[in-house]
Protein backbone atom coordinates (compact mmCIF):
# COMPACT_ATOMS: atom_id res chain seq x y z
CA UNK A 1 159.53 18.80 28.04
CA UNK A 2 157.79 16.66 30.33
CA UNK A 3 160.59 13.61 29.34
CA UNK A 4 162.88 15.85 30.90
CA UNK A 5 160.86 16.47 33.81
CA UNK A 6 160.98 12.73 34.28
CA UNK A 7 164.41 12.35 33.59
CA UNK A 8 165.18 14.65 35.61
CA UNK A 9 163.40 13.72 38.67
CA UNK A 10 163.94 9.76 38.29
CA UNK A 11 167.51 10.97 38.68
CA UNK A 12 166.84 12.93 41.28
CA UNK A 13 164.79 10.12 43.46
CA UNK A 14 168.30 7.82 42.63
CA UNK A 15 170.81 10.33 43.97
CA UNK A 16 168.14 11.23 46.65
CA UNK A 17 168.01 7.24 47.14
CA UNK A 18 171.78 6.56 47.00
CA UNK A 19 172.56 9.13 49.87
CA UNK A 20 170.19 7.72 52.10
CA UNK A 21 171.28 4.83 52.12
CA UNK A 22 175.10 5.56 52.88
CA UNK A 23 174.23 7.29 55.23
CA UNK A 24 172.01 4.39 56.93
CA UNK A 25 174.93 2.25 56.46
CA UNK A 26 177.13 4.98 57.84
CA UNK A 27 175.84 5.99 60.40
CA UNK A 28 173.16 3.03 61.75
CA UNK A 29 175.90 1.33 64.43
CA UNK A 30 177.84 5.03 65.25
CA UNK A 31 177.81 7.00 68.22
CA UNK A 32 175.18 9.39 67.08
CA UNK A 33 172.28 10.53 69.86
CA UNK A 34 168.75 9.22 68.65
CA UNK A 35 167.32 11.86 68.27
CA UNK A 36 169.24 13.27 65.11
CA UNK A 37 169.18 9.39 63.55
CA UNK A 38 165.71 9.54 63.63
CA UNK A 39 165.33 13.13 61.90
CA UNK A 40 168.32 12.62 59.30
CA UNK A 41 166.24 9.34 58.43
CA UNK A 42 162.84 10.93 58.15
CA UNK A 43 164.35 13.98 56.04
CA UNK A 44 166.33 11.34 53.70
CA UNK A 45 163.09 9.56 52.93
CA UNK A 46 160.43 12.20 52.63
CA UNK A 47 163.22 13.85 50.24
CA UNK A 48 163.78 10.08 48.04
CA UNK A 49 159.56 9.67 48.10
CA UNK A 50 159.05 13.74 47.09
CA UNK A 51 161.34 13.27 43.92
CA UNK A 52 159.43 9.79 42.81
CA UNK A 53 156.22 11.86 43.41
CA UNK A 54 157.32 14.67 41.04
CA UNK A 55 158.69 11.74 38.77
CA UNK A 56 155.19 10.41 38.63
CA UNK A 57 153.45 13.12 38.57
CA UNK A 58 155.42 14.32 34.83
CA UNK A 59 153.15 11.45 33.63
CA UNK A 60 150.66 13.39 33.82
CA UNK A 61 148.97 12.74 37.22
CA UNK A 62 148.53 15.97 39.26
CA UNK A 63 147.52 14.41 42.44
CA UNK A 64 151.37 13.10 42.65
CA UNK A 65 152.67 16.91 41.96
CA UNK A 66 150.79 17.20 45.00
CA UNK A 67 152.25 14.85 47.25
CA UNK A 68 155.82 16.01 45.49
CA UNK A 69 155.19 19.46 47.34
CA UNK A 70 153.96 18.22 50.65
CA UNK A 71 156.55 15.28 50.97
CA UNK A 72 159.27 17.81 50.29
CA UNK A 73 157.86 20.23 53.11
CA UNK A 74 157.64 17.55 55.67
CA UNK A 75 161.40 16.95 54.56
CA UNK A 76 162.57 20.22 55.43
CA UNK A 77 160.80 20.27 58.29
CA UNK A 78 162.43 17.20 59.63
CA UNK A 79 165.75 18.64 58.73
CA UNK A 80 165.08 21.88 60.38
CA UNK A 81 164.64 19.57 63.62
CA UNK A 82 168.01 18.29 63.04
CA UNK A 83 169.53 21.65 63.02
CA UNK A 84 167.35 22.75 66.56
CA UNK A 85 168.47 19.83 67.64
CA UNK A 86 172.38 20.14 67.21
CA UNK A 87 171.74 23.92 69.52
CA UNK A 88 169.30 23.28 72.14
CA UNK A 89 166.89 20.32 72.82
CA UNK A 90 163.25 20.14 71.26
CA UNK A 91 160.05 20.23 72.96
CA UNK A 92 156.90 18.27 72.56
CA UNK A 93 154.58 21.00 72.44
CA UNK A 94 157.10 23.02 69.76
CA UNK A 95 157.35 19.72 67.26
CA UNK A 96 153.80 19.73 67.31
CA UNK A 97 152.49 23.37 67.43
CA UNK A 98 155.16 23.61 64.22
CA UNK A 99 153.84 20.11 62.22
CA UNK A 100 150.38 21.73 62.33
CA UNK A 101 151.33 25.30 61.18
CA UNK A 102 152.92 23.02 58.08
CA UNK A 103 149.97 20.54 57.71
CA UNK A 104 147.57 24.06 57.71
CA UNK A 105 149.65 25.01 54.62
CA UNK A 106 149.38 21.52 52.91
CA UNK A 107 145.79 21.55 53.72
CA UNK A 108 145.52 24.60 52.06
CA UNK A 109 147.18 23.18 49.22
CA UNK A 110 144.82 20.67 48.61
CA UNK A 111 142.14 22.13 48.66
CA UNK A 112 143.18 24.40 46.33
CA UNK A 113 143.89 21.51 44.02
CA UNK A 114 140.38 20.02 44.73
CA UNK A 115 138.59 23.15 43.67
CA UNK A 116 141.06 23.59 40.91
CA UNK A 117 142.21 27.05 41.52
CA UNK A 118 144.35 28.72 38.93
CA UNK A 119 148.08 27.24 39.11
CA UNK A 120 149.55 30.75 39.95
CA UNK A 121 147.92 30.13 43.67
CA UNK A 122 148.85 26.77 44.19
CA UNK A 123 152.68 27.69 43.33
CA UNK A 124 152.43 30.48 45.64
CA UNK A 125 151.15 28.81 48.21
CA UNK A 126 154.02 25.84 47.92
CA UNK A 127 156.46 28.58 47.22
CA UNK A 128 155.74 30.62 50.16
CA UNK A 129 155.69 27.31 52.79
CA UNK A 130 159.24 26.43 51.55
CA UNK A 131 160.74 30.12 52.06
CA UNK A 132 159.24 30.00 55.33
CA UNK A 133 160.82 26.59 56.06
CA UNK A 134 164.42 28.28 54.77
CA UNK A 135 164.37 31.25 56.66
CA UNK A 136 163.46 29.34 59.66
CA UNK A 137 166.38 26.69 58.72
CA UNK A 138 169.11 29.83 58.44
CA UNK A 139 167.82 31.09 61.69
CA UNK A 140 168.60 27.21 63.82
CA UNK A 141 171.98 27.31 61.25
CA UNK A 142 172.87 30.84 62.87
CA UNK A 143 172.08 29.17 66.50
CA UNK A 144 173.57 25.79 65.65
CA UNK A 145 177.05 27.99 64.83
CA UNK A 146 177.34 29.58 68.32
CA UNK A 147 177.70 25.92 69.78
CA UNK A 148 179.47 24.26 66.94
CA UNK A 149 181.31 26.40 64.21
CA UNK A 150 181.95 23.35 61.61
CA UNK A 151 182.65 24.43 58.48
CA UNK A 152 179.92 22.38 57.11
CA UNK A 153 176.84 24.37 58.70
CA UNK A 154 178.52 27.43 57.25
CA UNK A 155 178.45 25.91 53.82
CA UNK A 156 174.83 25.05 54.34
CA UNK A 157 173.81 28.42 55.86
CA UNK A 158 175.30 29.83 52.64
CA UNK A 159 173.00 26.86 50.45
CA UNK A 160 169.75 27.86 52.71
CA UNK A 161 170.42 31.48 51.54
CA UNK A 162 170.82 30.67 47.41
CA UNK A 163 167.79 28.72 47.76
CA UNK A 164 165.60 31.66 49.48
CA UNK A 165 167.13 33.14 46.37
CA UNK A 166 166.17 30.48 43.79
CA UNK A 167 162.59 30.65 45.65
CA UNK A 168 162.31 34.67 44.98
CA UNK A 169 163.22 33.95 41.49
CA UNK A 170 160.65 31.16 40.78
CA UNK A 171 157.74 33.30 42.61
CA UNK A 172 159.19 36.30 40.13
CA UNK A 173 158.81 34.19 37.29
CA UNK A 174 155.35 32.64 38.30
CA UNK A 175 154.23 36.43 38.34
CA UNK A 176 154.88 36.37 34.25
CA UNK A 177 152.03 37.41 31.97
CA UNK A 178 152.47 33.88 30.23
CA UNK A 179 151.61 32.01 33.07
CA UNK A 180 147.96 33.02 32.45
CA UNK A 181 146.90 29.85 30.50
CA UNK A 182 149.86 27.78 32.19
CA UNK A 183 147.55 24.90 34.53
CA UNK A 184 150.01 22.05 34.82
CA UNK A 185 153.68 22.54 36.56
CA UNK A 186 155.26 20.94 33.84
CA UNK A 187 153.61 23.23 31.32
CA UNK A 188 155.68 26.19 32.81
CA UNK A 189 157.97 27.96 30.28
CA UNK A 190 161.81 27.24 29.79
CA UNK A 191 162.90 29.85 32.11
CA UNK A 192 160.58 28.85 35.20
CA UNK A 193 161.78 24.90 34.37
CA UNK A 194 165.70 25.90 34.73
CA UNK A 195 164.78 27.55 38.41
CA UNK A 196 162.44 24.32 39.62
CA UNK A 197 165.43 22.04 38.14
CA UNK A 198 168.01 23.89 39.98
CA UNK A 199 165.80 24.10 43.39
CA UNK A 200 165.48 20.97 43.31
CA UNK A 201 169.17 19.59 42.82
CA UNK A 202 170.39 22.24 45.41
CA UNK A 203 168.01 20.58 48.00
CA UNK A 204 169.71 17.51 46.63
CA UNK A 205 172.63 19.32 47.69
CA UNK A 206 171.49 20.54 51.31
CA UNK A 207 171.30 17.04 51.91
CA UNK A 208 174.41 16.21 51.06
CA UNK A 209 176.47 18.68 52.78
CA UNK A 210 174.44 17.66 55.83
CA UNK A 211 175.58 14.12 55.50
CA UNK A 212 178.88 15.56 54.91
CA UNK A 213 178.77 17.22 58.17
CA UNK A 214 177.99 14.02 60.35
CA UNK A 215 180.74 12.17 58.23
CA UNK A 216 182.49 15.36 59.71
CA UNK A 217 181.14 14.65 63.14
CA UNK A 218 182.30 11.02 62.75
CA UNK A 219 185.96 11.54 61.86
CA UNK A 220 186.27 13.92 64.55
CA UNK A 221 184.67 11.22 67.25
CA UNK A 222 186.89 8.51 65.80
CA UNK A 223 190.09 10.65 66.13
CA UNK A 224 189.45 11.43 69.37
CA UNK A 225 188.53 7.55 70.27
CA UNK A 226 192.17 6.59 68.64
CA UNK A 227 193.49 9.82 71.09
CA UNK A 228 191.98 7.91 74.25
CA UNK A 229 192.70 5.14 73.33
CA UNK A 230 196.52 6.13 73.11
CA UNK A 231 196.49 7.85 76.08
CA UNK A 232 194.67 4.51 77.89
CA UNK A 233 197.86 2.49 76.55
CA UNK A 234 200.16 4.53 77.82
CA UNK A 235 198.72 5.00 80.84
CA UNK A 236 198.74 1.13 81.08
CA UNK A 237 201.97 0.76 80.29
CA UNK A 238 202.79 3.24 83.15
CA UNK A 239 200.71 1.63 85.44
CA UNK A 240 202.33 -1.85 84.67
CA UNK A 241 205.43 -0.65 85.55
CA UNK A 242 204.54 1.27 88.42
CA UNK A 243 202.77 -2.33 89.24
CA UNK A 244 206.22 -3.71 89.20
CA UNK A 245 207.59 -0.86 91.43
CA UNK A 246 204.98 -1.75 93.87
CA UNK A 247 205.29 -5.05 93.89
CA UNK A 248 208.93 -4.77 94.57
CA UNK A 249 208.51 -1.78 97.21
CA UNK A 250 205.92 -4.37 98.97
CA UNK A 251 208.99 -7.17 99.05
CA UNK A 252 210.99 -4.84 100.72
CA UNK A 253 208.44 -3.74 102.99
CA UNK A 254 207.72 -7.15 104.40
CA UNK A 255 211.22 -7.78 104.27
CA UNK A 256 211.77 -4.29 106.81
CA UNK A 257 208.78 -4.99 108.31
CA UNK A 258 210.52 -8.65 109.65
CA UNK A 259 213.31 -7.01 110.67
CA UNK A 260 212.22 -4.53 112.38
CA UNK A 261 210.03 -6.82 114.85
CA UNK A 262 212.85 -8.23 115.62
CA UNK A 263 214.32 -5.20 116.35
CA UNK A 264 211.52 -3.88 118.41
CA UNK A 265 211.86 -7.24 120.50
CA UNK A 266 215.50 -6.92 121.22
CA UNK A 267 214.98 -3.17 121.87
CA UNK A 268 211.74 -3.88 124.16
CA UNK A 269 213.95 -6.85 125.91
CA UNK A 270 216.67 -3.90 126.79
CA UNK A 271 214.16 -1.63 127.71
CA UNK A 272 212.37 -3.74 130.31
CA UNK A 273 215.96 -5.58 131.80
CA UNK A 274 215.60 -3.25 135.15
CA UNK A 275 211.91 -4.28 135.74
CA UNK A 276 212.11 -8.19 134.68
CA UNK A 277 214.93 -8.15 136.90
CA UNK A 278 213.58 -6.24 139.67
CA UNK A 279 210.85 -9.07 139.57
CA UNK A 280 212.97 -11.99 139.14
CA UNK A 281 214.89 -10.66 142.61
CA UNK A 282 211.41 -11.08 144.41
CA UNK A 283 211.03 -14.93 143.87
CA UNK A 284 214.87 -15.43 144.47
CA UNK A 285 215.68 -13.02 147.35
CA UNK A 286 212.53 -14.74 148.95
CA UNK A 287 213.74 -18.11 148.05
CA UNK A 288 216.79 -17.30 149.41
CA UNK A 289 215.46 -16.09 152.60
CA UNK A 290 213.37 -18.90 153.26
CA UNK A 291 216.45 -21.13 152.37
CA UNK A 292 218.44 -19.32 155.15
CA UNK A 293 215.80 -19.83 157.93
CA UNK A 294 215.86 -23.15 156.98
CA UNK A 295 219.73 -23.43 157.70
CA UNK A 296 219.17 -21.62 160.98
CA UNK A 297 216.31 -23.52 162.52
CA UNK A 298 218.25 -27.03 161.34
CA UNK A 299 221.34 -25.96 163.32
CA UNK A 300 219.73 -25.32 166.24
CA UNK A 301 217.54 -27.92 166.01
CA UNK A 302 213.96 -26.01 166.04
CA UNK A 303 213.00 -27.80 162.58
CA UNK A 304 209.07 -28.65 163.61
CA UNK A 305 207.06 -30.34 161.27
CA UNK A 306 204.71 -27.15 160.78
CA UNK A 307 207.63 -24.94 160.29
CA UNK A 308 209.06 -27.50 157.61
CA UNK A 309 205.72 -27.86 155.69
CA UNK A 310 205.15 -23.99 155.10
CA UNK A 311 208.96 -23.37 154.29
CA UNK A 312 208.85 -25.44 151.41
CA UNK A 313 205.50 -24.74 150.48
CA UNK A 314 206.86 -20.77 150.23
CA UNK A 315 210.15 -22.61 148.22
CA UNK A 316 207.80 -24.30 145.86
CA UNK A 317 205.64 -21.08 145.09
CA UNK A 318 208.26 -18.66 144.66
CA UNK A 319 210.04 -21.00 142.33
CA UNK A 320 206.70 -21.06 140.06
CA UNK A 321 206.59 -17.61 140.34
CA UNK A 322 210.36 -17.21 138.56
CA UNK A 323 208.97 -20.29 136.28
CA UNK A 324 205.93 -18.41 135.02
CA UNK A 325 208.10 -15.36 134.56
CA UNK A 326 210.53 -17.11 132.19
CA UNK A 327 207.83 -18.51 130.49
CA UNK A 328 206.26 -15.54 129.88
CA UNK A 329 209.05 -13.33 128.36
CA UNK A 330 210.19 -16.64 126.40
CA UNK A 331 206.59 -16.37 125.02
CA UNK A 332 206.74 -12.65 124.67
CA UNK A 333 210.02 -12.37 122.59
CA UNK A 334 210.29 -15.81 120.98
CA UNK A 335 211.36 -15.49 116.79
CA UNK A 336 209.16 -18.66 116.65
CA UNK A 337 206.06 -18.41 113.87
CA UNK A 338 202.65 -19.07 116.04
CA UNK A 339 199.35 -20.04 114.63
CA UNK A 340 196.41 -18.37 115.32
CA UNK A 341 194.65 -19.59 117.81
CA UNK A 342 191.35 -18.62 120.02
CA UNK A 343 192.78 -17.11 122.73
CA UNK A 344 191.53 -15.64 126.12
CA UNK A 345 192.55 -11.93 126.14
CA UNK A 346 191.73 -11.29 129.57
CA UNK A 347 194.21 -14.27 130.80
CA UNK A 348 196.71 -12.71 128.35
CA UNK A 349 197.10 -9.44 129.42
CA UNK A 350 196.97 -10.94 133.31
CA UNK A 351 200.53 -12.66 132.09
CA UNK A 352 202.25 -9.44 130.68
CA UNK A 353 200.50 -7.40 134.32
CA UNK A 354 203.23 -9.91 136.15
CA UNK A 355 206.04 -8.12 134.26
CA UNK A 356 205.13 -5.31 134.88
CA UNK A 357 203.70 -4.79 138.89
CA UNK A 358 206.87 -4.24 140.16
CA UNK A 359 207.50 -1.32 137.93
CA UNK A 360 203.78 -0.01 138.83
CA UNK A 361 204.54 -0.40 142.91
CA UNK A 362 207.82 1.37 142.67
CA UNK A 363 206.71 4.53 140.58
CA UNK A 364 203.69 4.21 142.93
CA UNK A 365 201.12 3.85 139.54
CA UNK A 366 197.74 2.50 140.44
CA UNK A 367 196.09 -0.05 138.27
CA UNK A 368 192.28 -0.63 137.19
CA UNK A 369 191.15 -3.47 135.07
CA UNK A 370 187.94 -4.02 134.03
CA UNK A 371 188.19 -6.67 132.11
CA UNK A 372 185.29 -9.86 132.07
CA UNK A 373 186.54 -13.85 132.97
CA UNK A 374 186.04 -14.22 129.12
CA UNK A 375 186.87 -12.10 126.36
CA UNK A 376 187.98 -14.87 123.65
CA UNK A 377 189.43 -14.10 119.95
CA UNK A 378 191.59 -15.54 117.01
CA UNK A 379 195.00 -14.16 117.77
CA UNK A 380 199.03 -14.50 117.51
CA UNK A 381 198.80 -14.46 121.70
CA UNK A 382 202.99 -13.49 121.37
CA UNK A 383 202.52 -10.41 118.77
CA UNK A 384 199.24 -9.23 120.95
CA UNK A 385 201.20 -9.54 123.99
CA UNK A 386 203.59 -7.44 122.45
CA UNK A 387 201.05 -4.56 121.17
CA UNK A 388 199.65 -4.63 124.95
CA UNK A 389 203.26 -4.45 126.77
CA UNK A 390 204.18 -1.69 124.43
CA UNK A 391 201.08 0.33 125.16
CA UNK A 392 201.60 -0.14 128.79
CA UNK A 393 205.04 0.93 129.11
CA UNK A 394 204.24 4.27 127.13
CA UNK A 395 202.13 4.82 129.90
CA UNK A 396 204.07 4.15 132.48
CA UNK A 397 206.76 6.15 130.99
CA UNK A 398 204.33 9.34 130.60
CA UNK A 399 203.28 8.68 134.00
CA UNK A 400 206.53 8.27 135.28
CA UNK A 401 207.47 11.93 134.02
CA UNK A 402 203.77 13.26 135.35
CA UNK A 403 203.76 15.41 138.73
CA UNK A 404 200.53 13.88 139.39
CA UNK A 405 200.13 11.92 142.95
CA UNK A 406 197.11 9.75 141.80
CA UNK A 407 199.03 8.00 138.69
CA UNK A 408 196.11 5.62 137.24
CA UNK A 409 196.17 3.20 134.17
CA UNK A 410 193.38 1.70 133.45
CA UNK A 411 193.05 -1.24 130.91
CA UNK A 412 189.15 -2.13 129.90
CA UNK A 413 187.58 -4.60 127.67
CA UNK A 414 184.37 -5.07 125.94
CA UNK A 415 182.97 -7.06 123.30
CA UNK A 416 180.17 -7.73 120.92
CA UNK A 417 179.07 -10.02 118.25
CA UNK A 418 181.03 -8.25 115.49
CA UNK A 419 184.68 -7.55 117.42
CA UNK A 420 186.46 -7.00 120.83
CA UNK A 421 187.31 -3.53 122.31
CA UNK A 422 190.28 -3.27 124.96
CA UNK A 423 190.72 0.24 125.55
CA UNK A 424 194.49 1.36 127.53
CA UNK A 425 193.99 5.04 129.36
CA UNK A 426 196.21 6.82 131.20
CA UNK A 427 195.93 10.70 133.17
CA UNK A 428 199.63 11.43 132.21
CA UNK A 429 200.08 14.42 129.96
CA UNK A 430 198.72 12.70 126.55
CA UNK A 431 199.89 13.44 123.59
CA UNK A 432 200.39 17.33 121.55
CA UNK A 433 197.96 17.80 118.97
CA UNK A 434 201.15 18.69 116.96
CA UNK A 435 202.01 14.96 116.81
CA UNK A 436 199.06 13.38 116.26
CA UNK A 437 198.39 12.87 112.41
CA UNK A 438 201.65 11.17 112.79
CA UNK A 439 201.45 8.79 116.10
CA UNK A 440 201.63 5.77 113.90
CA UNK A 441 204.03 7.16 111.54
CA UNK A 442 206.98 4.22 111.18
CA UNK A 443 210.56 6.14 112.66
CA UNK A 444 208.01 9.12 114.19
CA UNK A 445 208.10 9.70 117.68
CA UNK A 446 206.88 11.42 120.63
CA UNK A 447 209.89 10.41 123.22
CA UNK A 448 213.42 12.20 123.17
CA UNK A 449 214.83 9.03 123.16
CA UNK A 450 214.15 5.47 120.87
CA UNK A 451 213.24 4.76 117.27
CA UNK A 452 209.94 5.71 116.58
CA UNK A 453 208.91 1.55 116.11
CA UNK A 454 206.67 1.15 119.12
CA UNK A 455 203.49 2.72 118.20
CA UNK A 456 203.90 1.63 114.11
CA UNK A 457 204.33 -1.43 114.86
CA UNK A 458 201.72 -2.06 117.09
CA UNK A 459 199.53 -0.85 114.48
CA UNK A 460 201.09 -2.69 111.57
CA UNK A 461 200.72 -5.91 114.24
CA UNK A 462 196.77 -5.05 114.73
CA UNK A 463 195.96 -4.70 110.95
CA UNK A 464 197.70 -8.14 110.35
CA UNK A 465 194.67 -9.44 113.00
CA UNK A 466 192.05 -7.34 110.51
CA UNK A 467 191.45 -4.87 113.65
CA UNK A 468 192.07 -0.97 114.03
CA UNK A 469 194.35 0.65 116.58
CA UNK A 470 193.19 4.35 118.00
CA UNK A 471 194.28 7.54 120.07
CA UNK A 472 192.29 9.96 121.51
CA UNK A 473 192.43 12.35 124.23
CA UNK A 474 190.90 10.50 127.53
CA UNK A 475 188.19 12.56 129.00
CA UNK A 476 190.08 13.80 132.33
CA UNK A 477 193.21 14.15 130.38
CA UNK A 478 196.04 11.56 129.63
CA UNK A 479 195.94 9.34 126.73
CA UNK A 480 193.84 6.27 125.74
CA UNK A 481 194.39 3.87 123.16
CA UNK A 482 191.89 1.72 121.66
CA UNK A 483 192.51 -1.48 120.29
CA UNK A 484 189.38 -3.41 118.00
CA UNK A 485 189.72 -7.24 117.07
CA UNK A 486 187.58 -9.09 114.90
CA UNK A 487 185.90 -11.88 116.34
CA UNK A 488 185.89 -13.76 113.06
CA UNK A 489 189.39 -15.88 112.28
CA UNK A 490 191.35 -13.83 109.82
C-alpha cells in the first residue's frame, strides 16, 4: 500500500511540476497584471512541494505528511487570491487577517502531531481547513463570474463543488469504526485511500483548468492584438492616402493662393485708380500752374531773380512728389519676389498714408497716428504694404457709408521684446456679429460688391510673417483690426 502511496504522489509532484512550469514559460513575458503572476506562481509551487511532501512522507516520515497538509493549504489559499483578484482588488489588512486564520489552523495541526493525538483529529482538523478554503474558493468563483463569465471558472466552480464533495466523503469515512487503531495516513483502509487519491488528482485538476483559463485569457488578448493591429494598418493605409490627397490639395492651394494675389493686386490697382489719380492731378495741376506763371511773368518781362528761384523750387518738389508716388504703387503692386528684410513699419505705412490723403480730405475722414520714429521688423515691406492699404480702405469705405460728422481712423503701434502690435480702428458701423466667425473666410464677404479676397488674404499674408491678424469691436463702436509681427526673422 504505501508503494502506491509513493507512486502515486511522485506522479503527482511530476504532473504538479510539469504544469508549473508551462505555465512559467507561458505566461512569464505576457501581458498578465502582477499581481495574478505572483499568486498563480506561489499556488503552482506550494501544490509541486505538497505532493513531494506526501511522497516523502509514504516512507514513513510523519513530519513530511505534515508539511503535505500545510503546503497544500497555503496553495489554496494562494489560489483563492487569484480568484479575489480576477473580481475586485485585495487588501493588505484582508491577505493578512486571512494567512493567520490559516496559519491558526496549521498551528493547530502541529501541535496535535507533537502531542500525538489520535489520527481521527488530525484528519479532521486538515479536512475541515480545506472545506473551508473550497467554500470560500466557490464563493470568489460566484463573484469572479459576474465580471467575467469564461467558461473556464464555470468548469472550476463545478470542480470546487466535487471536491467539497470528495471532502464530506473522506470525513464520512474517517468517522468508520476501523479507524480506531488506524495512526498513520497511509495505514487508512482501501476505501478512505481511493477518496485521498482522487482529492488529490482533482486538485491536480483545479490547477489545470486554471491554467487553462489564462491560456484562455491569452488567446483572447492575442486576438484582439491581431484585431488592432488590423485596424492600425488600415487606418495607415487610409491615412497614407489621405497624405497624398493633402499633399496634392496643398499644391493647389499655393498654386490659388499665387494667383489670387495677383488678383487681389490688379483688383486693389482698379479699386484705388480714382484716388491715385486724384493725387497724381495735385503734383501736375500744380506743376502746371507754376509752369504757366512762369510763361506770363517771362512775357511781360517781370521774371525777378526771387520769383525765378521759388518757381522752380515749387517745379522741383511737386515733381518728387509724382516721383515718390510712382514709386510707391510700383512697390506696392510689383509681381517681383522680395526678401525679407528689417524694415521700419512706421516709415512704411507713412508711404501707403500718401495714397491715400486725398481720399481722407475729400470724404472729410480725420486721421490719428500714433505710431513711434522706430518700430523695426523682418518683413516683405510690398505684401505688408498691401495688408495695411487693404485695411485702410475697408475703413474708409465703412466710413464713407457712415452718417457720422467726426469720421476718425486711427492707426497705432506698439512693440515689445517678443513682437510688434499695429492696431487699425475705425467709428464706422463695424462689423454684424452674424459675419464674424467668417471675416477671414477666403470668397466671404461683408461688402455687396467684390470677391471676398481682401480680408483672407491679408491674413494668409500675416501668417506667412509667423504673426496673427484680429477683429474686434472698438470700444466706442466701429471696427479695429489688430495686426501682431514677430520680431524674430521667420
Amino acid at each position: 500500500m504505501n508503494n502506491l502511496n509513493q507512486i502515486f504522489y511522485l506522479m503527482f509532484a511530476v504532473f504538479a511540476l510539469g504544469i508549473a512550469l508551462n505555465a512559467y514559460a507561458d505566461f512569464h513575458n505576457q501581458k498578465i497584471r502582477s499581481d495574478v503572476k505572483v499568486y498563480w506562481i506561489v499556488a503552482m509551487t506550494l501544490i509541486v512541494i505538497s505532493s513531494l511532501s506526501y511522497a516523502l512522507g509514504s516512507f514513513g516520515l510523519p513530519l513530511f505528511l505534515f508539511f503535505g497538509s500545510a503546503f497544500l493549504a497555503s496553495s489554496l489559499l494562494s489560489a483563492g487570491y487569484l480568484f479575489r483578484s480576477i473580481s475586485r482588488p485585495l487588501t493588505r489588512q484582508w491577505v493578512l487577517a486571512s494567512a493567520c486564520l490559516v496559519f491558526v489552523f496549521i498551528a493547530v495541526l502541529g501541535y496535535l502531531l507533537a502531542v500525538q493525538a489520535p489520527y481521527l483529529y488530525r484528519l479532521l482538523t486538515v479536512s475541515f481547513l480545506l472545506l473551508g478554503l473550497t467554500v470560500w474558493q466557490i464563493w470568489e468563483i460566484r463573484e469572479a463570474k459576474k465580471v467575467d463569465s469564461s467558461i473556464h471558472l464555470r468548469f472550476i466552480q463545478y470542480l470546487l463543488f466535487g471536491l467539497i464533495v470528495l471532502i464530506v466523503f473522506r470525513i464520512i469515512t474517517a468517522t468508520d469504526p476501523r479507524y480506531d487503531g488506524v495512526n498513520y495516513l497511509f495505514e487508512e483502509t482501501s476505501a478512505a485511500l481511493f477518496v485521498r487519491l482522487t482529492l488529490s488528482a482533482s486538485y491536480l485538476l483545479l490547477f489545470f483548468f486554471i491554467n487553462n483559463y489564462f491560456y484562455d485569457k491569452l488567446l483572447v488578448g492575442e486576438r484582439n492584438a491581431l484585431a488592432q493591429l488590423s485596424e492600425k494598418k488600415t487606418e495607415l493605409q487610409n491615412t497614407v492616402k489621405e497624405n497624398e490627397q493633402i499633399k496634392n490639395l496643398l499644391s493647389e492651394r499655393e498654386s490659388l493662393i499665387k494667383s489670387l494675389m495677383r488678383s487681389n493686386k490688379t483688383a486693389a490697382t482698379g479699386a484705388l485708380s480714382a484716388s491715385i489719380a486724384h493725387e497724381l492731378n495735385q503734383p501736375l495741376g500744380a506743376s502746371n500752374l507754376n509752369i504757366q506763371f512762369l510763361k506770363h511773368k517771362l512775357d511781360q518781362g517781370e521774371l525777378s531773380l526771387e520769383l525765378q528761384k521759388e518757381l522752380f523750387t515749387a517745379l522741383e518738389n511737386d515733381n518728387k512728389r509724382a516721383s515718390s508716388i510712382v514709386r510707391s504703387l510700383r512697390s506696392i503692386f510689383t509681381d517681383e519676389k522680395v526678401a525679407v528684410e528689417c524694415a521700419n513699419l512706421t516709415t512704411l505705412i507713412e508711404s501707403i498714408l500718401v495714397i491715400v490723403q486725398p481720399e481722407l480730405r475729400s470724404k472729410q475722414i480725420q486721421l490719428q497716428l500714433d505710431l513711434p520714429a522706430a518700430l523695426h521688423a523682418p518683413v516683405r515691406q510690398t505684401e505688408i504694404q498691401q495688408v495695411i492699404l487693404n485695411l485702410v480702405n475697408n475703413a474708409i469705405q465703412s466710413l464713407e457709408a457712415s452718417d457720422r460728422l467726426d469720421k476718425r481712423i486711427s492707426i497705432k503701434g506698439t512693440s515689445n521684446i517678443h513682437c510688434i502690435q499695429i492696431a487699425i480702428t475705425d467709428n464706422g458701423a463695424g462689423v454684424s456679429p452674424d459675419i464674424q466667425a467668417d471675416l477671414f473666410t477666403i470668397l466671404s464677404s461683408a461688402k455687396k460688391t467684390g470677391m471676398g479676397l481682401g480680408l483672407w488674404l491679408c491674413q494668409h499674408i500675416i501668417a506667412r510673417h509667423g504673426g496673427r491678424i484680429s477683429y474686434e469691436d472698438a470700444p466706442q463702436g466701429g471696427a479695429r483690426f489688430c495686426i501682431e509681427l514677430p520680431q524674430t526673422s521667420f
